[in-house]
N, C-alpha and C. Protein backbone atom coordinates (compact mmCIF):
# COMPACT_ATOMS: atom_id res chain seq x y z
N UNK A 1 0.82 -1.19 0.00
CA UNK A 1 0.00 0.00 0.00
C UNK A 1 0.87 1.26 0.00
N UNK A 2 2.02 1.45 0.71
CA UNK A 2 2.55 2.56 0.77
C UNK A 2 3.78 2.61 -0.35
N UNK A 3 3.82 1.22 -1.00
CA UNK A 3 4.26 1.42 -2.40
C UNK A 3 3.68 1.89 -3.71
N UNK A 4 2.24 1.75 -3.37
CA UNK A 4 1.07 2.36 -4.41
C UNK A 4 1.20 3.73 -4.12
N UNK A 5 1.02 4.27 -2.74
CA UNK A 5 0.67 5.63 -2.72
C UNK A 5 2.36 6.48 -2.98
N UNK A 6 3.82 6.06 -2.77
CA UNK A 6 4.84 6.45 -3.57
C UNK A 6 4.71 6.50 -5.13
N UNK A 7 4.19 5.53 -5.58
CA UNK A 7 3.95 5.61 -7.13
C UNK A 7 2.62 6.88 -7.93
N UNK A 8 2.27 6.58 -6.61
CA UNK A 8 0.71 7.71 -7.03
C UNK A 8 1.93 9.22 -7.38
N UNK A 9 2.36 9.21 -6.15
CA UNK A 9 3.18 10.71 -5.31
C UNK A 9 3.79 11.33 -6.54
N UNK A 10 4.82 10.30 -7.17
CA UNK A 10 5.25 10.58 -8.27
C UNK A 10 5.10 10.61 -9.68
N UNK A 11 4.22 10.01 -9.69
CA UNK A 11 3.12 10.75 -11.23
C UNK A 11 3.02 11.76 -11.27
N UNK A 12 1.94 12.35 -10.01
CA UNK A 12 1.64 13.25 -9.86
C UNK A 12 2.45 14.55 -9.77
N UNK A 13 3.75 14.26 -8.98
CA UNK A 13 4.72 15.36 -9.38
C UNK A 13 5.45 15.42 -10.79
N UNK A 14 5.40 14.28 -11.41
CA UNK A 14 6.26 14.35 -13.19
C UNK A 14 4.86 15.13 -13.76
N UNK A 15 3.20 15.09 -13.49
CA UNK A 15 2.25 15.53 -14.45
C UNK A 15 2.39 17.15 -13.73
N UNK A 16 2.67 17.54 -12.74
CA UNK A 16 2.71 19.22 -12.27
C UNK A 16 3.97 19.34 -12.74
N UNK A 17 5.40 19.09 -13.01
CA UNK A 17 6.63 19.34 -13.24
C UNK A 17 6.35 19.80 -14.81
N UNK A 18 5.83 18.60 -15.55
CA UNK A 18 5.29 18.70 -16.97
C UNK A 18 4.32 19.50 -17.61
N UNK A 19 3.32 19.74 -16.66
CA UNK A 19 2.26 21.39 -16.65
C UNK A 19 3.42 22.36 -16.75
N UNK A 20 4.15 22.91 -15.58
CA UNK A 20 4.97 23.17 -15.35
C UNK A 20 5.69 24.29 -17.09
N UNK A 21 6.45 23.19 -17.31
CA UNK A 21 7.15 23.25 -18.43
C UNK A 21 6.40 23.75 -19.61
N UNK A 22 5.15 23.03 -19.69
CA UNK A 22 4.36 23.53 -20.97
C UNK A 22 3.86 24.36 -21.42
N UNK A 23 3.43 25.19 -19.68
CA UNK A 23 3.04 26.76 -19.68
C UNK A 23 4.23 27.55 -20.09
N UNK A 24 5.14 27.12 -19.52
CA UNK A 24 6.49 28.06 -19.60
C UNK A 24 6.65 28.38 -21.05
N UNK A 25 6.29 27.16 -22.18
CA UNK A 25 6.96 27.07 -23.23
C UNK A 25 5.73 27.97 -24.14
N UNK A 26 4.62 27.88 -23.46
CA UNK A 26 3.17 28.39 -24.69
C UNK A 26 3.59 29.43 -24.08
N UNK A 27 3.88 29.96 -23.27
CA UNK A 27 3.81 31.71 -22.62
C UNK A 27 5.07 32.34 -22.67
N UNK A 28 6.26 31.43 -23.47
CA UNK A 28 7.28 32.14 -24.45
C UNK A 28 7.16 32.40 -25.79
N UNK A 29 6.45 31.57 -26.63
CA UNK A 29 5.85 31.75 -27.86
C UNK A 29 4.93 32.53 -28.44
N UNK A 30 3.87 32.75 -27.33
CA UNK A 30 2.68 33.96 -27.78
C UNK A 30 3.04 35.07 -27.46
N UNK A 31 2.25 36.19 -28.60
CA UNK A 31 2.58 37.74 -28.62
C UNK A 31 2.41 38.14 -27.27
N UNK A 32 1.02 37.74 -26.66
CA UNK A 32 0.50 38.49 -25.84
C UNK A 32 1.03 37.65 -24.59
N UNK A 33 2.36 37.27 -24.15
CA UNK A 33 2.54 36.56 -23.48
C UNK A 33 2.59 37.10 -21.77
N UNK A 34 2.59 36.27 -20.80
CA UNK A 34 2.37 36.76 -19.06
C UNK A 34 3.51 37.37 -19.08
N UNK A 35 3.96 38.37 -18.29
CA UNK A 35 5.56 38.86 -17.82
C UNK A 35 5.70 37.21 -16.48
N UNK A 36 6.83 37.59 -16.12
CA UNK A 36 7.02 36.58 -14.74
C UNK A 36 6.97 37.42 -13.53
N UNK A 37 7.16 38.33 -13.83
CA UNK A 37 7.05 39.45 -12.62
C UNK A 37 6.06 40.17 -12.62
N UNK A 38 5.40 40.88 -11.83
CA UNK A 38 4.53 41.73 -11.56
C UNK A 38 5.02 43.25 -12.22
N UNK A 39 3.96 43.50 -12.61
CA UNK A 39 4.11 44.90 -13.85
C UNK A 39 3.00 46.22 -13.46
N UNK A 40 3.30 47.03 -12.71
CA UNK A 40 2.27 47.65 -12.62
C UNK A 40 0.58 48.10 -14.04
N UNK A 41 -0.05 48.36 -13.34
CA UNK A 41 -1.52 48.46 -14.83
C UNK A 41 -1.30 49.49 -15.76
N UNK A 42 0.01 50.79 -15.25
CA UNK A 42 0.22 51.65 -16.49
C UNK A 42 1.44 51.01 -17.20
N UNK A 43 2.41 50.20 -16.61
CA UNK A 43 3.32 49.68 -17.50
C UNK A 43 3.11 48.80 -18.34
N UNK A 44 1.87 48.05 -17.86
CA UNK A 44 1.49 46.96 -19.08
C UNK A 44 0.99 47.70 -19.80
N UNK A 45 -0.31 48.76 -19.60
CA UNK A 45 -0.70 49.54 -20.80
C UNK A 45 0.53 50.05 -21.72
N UNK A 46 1.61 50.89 -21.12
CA UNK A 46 2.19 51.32 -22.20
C UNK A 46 2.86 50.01 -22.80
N UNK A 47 2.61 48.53 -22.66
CA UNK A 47 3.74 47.69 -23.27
C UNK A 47 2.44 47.01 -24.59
N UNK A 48 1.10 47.41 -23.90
CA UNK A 48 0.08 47.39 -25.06
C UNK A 48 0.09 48.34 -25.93
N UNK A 49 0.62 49.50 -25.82
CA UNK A 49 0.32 50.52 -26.59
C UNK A 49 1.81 50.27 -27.45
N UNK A 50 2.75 50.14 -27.11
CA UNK A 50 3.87 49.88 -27.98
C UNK A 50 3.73 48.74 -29.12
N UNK A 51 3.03 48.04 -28.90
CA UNK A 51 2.16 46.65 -29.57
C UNK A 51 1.73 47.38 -31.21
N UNK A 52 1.04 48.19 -30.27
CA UNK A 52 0.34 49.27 -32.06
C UNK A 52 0.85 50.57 -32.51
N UNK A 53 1.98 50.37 -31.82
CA UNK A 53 3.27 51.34 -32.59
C UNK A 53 3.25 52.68 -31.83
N UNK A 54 2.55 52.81 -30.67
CA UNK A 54 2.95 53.83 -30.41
C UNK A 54 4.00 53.59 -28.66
N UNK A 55 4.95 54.33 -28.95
CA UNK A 55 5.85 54.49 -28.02
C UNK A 55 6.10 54.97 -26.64
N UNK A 56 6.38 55.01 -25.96
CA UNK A 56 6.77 55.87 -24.43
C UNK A 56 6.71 57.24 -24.93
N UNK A 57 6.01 58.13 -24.26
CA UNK A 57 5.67 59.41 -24.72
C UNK A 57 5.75 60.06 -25.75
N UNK A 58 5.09 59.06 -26.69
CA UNK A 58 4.36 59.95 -27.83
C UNK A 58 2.74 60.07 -27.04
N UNK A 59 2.63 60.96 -26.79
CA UNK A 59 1.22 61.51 -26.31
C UNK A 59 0.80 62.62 -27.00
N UNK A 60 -0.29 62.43 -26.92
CA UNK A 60 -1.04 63.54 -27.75
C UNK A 60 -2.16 64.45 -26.67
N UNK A 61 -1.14 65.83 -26.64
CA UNK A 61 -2.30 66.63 -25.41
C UNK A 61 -3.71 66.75 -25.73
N UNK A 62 -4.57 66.06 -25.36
CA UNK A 62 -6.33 66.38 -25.88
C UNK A 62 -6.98 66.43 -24.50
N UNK A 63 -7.93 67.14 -24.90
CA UNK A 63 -8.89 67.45 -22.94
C UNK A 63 -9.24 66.49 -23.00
N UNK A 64 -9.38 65.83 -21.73
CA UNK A 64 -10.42 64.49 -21.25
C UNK A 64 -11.63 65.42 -20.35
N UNK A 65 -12.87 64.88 -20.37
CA UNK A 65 -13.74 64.76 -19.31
C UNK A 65 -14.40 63.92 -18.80
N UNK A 66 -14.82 64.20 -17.96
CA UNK A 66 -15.73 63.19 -17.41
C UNK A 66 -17.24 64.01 -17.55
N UNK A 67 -18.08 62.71 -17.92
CA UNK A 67 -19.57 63.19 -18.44
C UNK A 67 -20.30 62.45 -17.47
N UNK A 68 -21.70 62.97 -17.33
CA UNK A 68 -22.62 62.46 -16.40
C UNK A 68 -23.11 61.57 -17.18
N UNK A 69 -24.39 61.24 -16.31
CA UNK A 69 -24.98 60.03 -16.81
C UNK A 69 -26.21 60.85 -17.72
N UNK A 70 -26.87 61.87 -17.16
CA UNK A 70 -28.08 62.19 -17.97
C UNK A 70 -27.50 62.46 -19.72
N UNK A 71 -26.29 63.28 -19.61
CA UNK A 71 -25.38 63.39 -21.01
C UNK A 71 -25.42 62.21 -21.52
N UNK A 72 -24.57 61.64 -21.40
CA UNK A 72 -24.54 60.13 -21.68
C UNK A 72 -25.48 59.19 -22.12
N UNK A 73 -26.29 59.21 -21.33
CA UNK A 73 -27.76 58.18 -21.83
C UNK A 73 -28.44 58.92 -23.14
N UNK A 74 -27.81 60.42 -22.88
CA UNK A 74 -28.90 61.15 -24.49
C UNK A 74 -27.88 60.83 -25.40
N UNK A 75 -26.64 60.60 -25.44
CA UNK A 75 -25.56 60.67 -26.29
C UNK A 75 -25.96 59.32 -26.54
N UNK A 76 -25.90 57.82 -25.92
CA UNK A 76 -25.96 57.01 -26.17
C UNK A 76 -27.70 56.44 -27.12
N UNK A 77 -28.34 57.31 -26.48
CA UNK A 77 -29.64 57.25 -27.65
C UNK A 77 -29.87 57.75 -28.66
N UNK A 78 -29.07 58.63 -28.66
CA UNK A 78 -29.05 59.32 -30.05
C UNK A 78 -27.94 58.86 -31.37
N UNK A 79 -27.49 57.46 -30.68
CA UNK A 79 -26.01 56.80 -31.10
C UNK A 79 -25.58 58.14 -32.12
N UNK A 80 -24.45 58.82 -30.59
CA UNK A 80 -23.74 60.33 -31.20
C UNK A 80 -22.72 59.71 -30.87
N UNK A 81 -22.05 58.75 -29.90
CA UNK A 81 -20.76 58.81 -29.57
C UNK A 81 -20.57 57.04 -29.93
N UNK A 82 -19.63 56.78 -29.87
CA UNK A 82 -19.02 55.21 -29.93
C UNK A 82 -18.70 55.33 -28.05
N UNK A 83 -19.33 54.11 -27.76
CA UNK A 83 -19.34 53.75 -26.11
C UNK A 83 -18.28 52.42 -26.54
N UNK A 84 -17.68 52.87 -25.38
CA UNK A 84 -16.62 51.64 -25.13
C UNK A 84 -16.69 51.35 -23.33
N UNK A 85 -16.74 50.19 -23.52
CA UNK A 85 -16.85 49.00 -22.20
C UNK A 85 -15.16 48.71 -21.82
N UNK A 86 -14.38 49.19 -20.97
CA UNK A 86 -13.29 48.64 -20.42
C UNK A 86 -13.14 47.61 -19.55
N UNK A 87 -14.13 47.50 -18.99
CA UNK A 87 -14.35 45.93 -18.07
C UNK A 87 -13.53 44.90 -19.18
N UNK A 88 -13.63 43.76 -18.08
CA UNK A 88 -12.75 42.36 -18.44
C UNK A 88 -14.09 41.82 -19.44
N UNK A 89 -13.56 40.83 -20.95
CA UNK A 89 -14.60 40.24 -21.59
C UNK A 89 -15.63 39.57 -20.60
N UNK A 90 -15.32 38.80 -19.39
CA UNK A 90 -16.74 38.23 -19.11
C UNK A 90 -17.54 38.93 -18.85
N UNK A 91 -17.63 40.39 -18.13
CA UNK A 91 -18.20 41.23 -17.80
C UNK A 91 -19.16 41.95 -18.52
N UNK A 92 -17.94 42.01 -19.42
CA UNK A 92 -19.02 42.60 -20.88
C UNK A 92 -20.25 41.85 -21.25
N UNK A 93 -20.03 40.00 -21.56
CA UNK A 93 -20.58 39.51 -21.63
C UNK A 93 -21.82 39.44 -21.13
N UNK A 94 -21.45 39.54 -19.96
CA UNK A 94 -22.73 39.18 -18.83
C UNK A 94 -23.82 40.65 -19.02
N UNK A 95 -23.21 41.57 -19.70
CA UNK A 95 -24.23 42.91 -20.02
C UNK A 95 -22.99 43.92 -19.88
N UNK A 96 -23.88 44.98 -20.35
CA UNK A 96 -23.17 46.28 -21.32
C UNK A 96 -24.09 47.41 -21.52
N UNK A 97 -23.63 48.31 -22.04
CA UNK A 97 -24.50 49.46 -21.82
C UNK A 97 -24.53 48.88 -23.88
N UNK A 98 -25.75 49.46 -24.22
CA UNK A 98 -26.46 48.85 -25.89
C UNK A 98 -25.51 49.65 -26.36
N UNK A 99 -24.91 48.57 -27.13
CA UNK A 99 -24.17 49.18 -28.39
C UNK A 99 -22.68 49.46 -28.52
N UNK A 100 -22.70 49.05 -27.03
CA UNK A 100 -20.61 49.21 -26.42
C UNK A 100 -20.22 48.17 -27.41
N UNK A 101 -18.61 48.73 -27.28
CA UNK A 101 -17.63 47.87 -27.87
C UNK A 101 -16.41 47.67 -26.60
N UNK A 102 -16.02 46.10 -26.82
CA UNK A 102 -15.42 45.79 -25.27
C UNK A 102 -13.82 45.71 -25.66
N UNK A 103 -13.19 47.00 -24.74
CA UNK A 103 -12.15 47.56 -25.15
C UNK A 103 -11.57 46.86 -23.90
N UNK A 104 -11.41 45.97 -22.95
CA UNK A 104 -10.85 46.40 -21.84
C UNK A 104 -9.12 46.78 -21.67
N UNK A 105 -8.72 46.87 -20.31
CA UNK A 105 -7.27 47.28 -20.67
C UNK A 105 -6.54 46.42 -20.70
N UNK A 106 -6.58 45.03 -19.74
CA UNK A 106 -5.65 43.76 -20.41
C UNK A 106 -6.03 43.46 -21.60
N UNK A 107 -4.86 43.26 -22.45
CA UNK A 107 -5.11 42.71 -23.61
C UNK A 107 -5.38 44.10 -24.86
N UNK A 108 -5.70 45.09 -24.33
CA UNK A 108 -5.67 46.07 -24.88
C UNK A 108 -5.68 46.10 -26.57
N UNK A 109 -4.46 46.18 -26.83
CA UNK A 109 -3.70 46.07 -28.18
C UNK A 109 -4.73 45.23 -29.26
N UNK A 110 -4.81 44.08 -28.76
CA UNK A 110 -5.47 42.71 -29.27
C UNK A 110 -6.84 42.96 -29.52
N UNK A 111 -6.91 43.66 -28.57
CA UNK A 111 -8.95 43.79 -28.44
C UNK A 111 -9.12 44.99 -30.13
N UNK A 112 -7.97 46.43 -29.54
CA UNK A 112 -7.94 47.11 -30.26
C UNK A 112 -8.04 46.88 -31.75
N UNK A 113 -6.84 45.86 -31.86
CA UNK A 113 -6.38 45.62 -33.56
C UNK A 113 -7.94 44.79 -34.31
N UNK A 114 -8.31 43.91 -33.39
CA UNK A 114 -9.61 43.49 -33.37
C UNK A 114 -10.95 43.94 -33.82
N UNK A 115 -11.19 45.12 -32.91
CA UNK A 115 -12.51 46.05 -33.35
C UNK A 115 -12.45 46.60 -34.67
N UNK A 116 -11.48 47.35 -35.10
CA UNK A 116 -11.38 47.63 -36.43
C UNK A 116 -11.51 49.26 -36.45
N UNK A 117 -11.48 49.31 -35.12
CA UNK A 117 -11.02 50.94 -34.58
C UNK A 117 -9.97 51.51 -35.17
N UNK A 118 -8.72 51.55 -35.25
CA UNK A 118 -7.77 51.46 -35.84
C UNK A 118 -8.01 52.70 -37.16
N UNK A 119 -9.11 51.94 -37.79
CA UNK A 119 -9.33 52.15 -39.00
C UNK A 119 -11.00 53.73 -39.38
N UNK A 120 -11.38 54.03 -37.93
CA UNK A 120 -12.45 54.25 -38.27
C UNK A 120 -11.68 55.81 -37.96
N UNK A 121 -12.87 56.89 -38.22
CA UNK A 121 -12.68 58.46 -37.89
C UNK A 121 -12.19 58.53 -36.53
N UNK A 122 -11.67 58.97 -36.35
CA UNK A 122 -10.75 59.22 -35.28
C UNK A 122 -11.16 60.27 -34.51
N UNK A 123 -12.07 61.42 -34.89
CA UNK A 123 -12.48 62.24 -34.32
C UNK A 123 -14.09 62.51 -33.80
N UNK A 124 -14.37 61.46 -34.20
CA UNK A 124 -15.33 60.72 -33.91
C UNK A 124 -15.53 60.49 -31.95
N UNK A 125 -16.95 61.25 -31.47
CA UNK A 125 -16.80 61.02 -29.87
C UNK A 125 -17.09 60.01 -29.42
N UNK A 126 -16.20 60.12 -28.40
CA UNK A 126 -15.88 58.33 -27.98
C UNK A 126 -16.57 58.75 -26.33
N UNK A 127 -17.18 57.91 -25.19
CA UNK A 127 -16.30 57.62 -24.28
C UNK A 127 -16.81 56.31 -23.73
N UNK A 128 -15.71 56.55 -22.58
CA UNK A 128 -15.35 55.04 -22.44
C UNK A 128 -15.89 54.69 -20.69
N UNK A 129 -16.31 53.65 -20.08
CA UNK A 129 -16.42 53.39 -18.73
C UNK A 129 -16.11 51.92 -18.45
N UNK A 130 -15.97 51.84 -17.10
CA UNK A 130 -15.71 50.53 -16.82
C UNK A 130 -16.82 50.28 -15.56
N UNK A 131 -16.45 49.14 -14.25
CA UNK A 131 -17.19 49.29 -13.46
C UNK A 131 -18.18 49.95 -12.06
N UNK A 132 -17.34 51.30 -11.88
CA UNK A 132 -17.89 52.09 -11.14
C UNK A 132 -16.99 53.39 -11.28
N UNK A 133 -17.36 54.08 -10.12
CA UNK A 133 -16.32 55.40 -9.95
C UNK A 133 -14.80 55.29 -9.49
N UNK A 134 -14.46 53.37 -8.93
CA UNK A 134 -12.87 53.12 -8.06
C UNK A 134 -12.41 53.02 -9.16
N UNK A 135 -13.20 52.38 -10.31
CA UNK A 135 -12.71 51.37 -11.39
C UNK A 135 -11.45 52.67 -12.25
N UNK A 136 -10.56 52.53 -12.32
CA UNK A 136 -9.39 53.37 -12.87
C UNK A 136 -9.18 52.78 -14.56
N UNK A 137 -9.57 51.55 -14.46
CA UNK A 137 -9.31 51.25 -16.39
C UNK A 137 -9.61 52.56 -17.62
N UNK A 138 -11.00 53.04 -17.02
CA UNK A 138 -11.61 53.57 -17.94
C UNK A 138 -10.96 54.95 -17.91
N UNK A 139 -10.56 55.39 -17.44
CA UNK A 139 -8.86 56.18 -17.29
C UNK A 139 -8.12 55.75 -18.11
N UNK A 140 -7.78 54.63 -18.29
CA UNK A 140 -6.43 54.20 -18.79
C UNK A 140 -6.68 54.04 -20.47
N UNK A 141 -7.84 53.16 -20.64
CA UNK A 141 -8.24 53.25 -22.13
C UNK A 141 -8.61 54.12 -23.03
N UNK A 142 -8.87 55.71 -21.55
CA UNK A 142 -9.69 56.52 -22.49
C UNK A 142 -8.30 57.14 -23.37
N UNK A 143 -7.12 57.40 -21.96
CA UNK A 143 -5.67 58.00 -22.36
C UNK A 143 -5.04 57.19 -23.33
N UNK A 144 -5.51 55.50 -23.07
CA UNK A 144 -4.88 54.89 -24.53
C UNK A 144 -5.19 54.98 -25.82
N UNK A 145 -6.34 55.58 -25.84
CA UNK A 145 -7.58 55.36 -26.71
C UNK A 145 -6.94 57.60 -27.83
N UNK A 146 -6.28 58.08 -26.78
CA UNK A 146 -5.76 59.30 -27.00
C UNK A 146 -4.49 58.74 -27.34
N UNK A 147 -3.92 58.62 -27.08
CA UNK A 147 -2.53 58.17 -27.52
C UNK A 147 -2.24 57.57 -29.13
N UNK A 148 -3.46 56.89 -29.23
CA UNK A 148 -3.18 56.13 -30.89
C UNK A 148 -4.41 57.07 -31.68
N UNK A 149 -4.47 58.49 -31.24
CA UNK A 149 -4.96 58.88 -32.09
C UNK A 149 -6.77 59.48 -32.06
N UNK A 150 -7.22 59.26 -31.09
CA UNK A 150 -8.58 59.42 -31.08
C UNK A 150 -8.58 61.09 -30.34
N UNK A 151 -9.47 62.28 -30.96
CA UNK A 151 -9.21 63.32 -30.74
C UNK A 151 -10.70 63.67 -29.40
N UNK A 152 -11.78 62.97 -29.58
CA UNK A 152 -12.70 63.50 -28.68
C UNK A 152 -13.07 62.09 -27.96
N UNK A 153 -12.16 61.88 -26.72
CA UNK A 153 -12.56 60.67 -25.56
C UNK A 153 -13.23 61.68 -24.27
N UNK A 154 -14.10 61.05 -23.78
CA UNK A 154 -14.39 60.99 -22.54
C UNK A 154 -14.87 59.94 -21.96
N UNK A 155 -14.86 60.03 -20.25
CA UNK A 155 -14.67 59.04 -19.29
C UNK A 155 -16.30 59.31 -18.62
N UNK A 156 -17.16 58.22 -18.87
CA UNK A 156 -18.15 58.30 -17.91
C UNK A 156 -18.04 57.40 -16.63
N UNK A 157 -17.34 58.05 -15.66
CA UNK A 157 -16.74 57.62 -14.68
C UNK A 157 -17.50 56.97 -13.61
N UNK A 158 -18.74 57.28 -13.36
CA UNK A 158 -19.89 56.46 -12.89
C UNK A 158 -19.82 55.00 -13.02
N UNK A 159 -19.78 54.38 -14.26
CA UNK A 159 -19.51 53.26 -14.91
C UNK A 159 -21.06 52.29 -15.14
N UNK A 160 -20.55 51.39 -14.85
CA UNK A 160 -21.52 50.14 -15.48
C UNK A 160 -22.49 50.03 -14.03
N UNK A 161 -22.17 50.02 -12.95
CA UNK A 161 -23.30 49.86 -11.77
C UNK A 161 -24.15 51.15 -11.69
N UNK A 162 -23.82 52.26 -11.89
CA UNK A 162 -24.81 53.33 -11.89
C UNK A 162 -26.07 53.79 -13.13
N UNK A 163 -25.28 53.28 -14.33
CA UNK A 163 -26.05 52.76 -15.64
C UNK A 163 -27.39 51.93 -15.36
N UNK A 164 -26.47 50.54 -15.15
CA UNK A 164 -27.66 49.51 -14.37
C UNK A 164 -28.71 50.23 -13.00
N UNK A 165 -28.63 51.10 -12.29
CA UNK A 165 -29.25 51.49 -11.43
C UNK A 165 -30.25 52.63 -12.21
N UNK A 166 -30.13 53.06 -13.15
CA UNK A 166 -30.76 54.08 -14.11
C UNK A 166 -32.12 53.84 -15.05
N UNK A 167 -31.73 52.44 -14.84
CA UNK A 167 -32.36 51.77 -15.91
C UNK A 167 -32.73 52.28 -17.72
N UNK A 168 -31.29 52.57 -17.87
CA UNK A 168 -31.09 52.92 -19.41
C UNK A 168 -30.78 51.37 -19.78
N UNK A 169 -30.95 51.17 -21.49
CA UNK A 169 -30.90 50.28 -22.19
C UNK A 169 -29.47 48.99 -21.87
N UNK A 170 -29.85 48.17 -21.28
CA UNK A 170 -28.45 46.88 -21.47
C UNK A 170 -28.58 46.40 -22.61
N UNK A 171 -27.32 45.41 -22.99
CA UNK A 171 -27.68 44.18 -24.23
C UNK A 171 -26.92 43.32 -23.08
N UNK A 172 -27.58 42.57 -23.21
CA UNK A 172 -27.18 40.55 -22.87
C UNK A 172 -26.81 39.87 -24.11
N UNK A 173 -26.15 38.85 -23.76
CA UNK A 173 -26.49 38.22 -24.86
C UNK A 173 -27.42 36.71 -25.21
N UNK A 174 -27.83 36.96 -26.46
CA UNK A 174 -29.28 35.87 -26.38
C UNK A 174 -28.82 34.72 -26.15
């Protein structure tokens, strides 16, 4: 018996040794790969933003604001502005303010090259929120979102729980 459970012991450490290794090797190969160290949330942004060519202070001075919600809900009904969702994809998933596009800030770059933003008017009003007033992403995407070029961002800093408390339009998905 305690020769079975030695044999168990060591499987089990060659199949975690071998996990191990395999992560190491897929998370040297992909673009969007983990650091090993801890990276603060503006250093990874700027290592997303270098992704789509733009560099360590190339910034572009443009006013940011922050907009209320009554603005906002008329902007968003009158589809005047492009709404962007910075929350994490499941979040988005799970609901969204109608008509967002899910920008969040991990992954940034990817999401970006993705939407097809890149490519659209640039001066075109944007803004952007995430999950409440702590939530700091929607900060970060709106300044990333300035950086590669977008001339009118703002931050509805309220975010996604005060929306939902408003009872303006969600999408789920079906």
């Amino acid at each position: 018996m305690r020769e079975g459970l030695r044999e168990e012991g060591l499987r089990m450490a060659v199949m975690v040794a071998g996990s191990l290794v395999l992560g190491a090797v897929v998370n040297g190969v992909r673009s969007d790969s983990v650091p090993w160290e801890y990276e603060p949330k503006a250093q990874r942004m700027s290592r997303e933003l270098a992704r789509v060519g733009i560099k360590e202070g190339e910034t572009r001075e443009v006013a940011a604001g922050a907009i209320e919600l009554g603005e906002f809900a008329g902007m968003v009904r009158e589809k005047s502005v492009l709404v962007i969702d910075a929350r994490a994809p499941l979040f988005y998933r799970m609901g969204h303010v109608a008509g967002a596009i899910n920008l969040p800030r991990e992954g940034f770059a990817s999401f970006l090259e993705r939407s097809g933003l890149l490519g659209k008017d640039k001066s075109r009003a944007v803004v952007v929120y995430c999950q409440s007033e702590t939530c700091e992403d929607s900060r970060m995407v709106a300044e990333s979102l300035r950086r590669v070029g977008f001339t009118s961002v703002r931050v509805f800093r309220e975010g996604w729980r005060r929306w939902l408390e408003s009872g303006e339009p969600v999408e789920k998905p079906s």
